[in-house]
Protein backbone atom coordinates (compact mmCIF):
# COMPACT_ATOMS: atom_id res chain seq x y z
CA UNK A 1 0.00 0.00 0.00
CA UNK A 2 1.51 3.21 -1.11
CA UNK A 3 1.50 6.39 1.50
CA UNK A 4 -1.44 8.08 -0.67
CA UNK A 5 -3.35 5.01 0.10
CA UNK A 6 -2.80 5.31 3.65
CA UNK A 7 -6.25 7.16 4.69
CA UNK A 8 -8.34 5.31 2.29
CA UNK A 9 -8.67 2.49 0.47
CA UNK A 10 -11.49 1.29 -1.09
CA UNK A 11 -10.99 -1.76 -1.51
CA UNK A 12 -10.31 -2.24 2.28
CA UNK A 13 -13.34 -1.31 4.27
CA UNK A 14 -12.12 -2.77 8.03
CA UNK A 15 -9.34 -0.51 7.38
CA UNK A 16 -11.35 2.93 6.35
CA UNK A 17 -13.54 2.33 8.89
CA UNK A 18 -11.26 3.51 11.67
CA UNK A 19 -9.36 6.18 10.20
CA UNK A 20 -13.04 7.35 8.91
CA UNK A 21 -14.69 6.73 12.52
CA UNK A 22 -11.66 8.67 14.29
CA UNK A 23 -11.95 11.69 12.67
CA UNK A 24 -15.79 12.45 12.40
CA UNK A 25 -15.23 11.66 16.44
CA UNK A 26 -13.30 14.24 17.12
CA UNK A 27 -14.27 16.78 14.09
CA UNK A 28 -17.79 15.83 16.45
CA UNK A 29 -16.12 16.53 19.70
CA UNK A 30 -14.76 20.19 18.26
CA UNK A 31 -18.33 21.21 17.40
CA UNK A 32 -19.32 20.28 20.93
CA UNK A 33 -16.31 22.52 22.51
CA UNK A 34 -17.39 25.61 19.83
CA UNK A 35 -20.62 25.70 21.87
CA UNK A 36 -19.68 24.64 24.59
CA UNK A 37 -16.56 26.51 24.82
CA UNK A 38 -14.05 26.16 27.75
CA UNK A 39 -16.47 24.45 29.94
CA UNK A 40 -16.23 21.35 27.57
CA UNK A 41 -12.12 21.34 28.34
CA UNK A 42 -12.47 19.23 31.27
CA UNK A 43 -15.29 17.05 30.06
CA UNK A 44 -12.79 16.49 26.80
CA UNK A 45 -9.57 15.58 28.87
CA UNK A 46 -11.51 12.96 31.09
CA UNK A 47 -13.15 11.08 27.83
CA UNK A 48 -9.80 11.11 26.51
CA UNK A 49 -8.17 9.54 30.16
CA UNK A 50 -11.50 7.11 29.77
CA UNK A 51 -10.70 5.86 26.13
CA UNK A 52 -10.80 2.27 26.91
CA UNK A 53 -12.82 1.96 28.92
CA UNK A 54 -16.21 1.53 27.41
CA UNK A 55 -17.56 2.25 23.42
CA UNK A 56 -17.37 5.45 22.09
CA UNK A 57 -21.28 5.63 22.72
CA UNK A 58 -21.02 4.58 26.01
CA UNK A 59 -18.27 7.09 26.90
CA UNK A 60 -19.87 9.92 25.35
CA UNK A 61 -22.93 9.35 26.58
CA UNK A 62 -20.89 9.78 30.51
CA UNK A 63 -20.35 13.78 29.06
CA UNK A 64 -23.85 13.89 27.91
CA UNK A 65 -22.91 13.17 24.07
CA UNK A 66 -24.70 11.43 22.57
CA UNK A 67 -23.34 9.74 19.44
CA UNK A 68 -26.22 7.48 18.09
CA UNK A 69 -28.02 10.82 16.79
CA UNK A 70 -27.63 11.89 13.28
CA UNK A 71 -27.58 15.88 14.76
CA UNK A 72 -23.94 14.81 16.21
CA UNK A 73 -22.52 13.45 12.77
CA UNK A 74 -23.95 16.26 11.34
CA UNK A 75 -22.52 18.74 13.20
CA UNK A 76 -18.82 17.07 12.71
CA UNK A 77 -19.70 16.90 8.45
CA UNK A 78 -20.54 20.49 8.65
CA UNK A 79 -17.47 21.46 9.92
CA UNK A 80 -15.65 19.15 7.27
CA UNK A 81 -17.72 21.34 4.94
CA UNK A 82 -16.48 24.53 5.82
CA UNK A 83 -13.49 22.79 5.40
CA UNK A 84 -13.74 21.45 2.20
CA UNK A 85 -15.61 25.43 1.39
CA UNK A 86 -12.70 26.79 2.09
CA UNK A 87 -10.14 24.73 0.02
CA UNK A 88 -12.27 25.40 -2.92
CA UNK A 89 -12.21 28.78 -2.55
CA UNK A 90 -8.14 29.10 -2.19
C-alpha cells in the first residue's frame, strides 16, 4: 500500500472504517467545545483519560454526548464542509 493510500482504500473497508470513525469523532467533539466553549475542556480531557474503557457511545454518553443521533454526525460533516468550502475557494 503506497502512502497516498494510507487514509483510504477502497478496496479495504475494516481498514477505512477507523481512520473514517476517528476523525468524524473528534471533528464531532470540536463542534461540541465551539458551543460549549471552555467548559467542555475538562469534560474532553476525562473522555480522553476514559478511552478504553467503554464504546465510544457509552463514553460519550458519561459527558452527555450522545453519538447514536444523526444531529452529532452532522454537526462534525458540517465542519468538514467549511473545510472542504474553504479549500475550494483558495
Amino acid at each position: 500500500m503506497d502512502l497516498e493510500a494510507h487514509y483510504y482504500s477502497p478496496g479495504l473497508s475494516f481498514y477505512n472504517f477507523p481512520y473514517a470513525f476517528g476523525l468524524l469523532f473528534a471533528t464531532g467533539l470540536y463542534a461540541i467545545y465551539k458551543q460549549r466553549g471552555q467548559a467542555f475542556v475538562e469534560d474532553y480531557k476525562k473522555l480522553l483519560a476514559s478511552t478504553g474503557e467503554a464504546s465510544a457511545a457509552s463514553l460519550a454518553k458519561r459527558f452527555g454526548i450522545d453519538i447514536r443521533t444523526r444531529k452529532f454526525w452532522d454537526e462534525s460533516l458540517a465542519i468538514i464542509g467549511k473545510r472542504i468550502d474553504r479549500f475550494c475557494e483558495t
